[in-house]
Protein backbone atom coordinates (compact mmCIF):
# COMPACT_ATOMS: atom_id res chain seq x y z
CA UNK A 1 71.52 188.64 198.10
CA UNK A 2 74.41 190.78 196.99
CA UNK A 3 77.77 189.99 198.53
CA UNK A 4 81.68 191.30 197.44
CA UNK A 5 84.55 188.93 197.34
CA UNK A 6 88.07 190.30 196.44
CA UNK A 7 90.41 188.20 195.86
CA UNK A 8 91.37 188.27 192.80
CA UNK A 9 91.48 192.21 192.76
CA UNK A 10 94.49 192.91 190.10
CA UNK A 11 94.03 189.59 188.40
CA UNK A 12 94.87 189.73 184.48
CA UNK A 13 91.40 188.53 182.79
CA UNK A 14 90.34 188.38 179.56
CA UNK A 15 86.81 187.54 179.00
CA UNK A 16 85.43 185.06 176.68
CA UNK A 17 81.71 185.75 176.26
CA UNK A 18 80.04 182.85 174.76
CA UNK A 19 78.20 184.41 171.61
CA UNK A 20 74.59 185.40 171.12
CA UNK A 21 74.58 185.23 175.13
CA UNK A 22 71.59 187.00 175.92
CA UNK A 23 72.96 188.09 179.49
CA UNK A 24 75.48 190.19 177.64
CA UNK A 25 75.23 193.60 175.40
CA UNK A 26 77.57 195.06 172.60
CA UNK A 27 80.06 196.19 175.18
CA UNK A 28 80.60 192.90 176.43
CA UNK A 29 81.60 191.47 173.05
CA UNK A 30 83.57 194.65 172.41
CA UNK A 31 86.03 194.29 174.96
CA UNK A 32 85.99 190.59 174.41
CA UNK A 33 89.51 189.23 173.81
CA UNK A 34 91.18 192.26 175.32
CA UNK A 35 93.26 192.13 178.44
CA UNK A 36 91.56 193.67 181.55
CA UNK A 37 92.19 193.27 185.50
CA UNK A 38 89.50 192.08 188.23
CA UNK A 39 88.70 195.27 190.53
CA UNK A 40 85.89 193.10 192.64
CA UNK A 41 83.64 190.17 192.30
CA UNK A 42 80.07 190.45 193.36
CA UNK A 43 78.04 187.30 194.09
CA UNK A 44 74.50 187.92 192.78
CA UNK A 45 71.71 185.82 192.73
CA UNK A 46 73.84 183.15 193.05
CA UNK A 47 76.01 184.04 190.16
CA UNK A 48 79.73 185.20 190.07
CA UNK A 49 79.91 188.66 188.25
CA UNK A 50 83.63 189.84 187.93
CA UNK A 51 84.48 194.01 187.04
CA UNK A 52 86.97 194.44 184.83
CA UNK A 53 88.81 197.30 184.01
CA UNK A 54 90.61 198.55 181.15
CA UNK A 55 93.56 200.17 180.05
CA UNK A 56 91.13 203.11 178.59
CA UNK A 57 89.70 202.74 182.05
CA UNK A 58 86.44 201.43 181.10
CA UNK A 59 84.55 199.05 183.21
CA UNK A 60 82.82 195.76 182.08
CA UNK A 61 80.77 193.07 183.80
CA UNK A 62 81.54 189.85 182.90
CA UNK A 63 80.28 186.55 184.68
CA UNK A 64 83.49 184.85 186.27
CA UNK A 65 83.06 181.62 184.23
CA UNK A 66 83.20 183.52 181.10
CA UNK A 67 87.35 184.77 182.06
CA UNK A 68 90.51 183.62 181.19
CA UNK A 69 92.12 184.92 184.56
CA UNK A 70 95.95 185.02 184.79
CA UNK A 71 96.39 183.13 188.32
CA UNK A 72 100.17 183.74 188.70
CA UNK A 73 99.23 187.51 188.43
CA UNK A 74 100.55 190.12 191.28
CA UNK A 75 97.11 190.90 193.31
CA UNK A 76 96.07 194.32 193.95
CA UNK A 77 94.76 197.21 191.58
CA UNK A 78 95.68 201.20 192.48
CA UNK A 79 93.49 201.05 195.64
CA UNK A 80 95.35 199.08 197.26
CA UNK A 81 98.61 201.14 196.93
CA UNK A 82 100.06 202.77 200.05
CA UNK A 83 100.08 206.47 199.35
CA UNK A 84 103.04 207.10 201.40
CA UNK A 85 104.78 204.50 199.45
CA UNK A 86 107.03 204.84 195.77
């Protein structure tokens, strides 16, 4: 079963692998600690897995336990923009 939820598209997040976590490669622990924002989060298996993107527009899977996300954040990434807006 694979199934989207979006709510916290545009949340700040900064994940927090726990180490030697076997569900995660070198990338996750690279960008571990740096500030990222939610673009989706897919439900899979019955696990939470959260995208987060970059400022050097990479993209990382994380599992949504394993994120410090930034609540009071304004929701929303790019995508969501009006293009007929400023």
């Amino acid at each position: 079963m694979h199934r989207h939820r979006t709510p916290l598209r545009g949340v700040k997040a900064v994940p927090r692998p726990k180490a030697g976590d076997p569900s995660y490669a070198a990338i996750n622990y690279a960008y571990a600690g740096r500030t990222g924002h939610v673009h989706e989060v897919v439900e899979i298996g019955g696990r939470s897995l959260a995208k987060v993107g970059f400022d050097d527009r990479k993209i990382v899977y994380y599992f949504l336990d394993d994120l410090e996300l930034d609540e009071r954040a304004e929701r929303g990434t790019f995508h969501d923009k009006d293009p007929g807006r400023a």
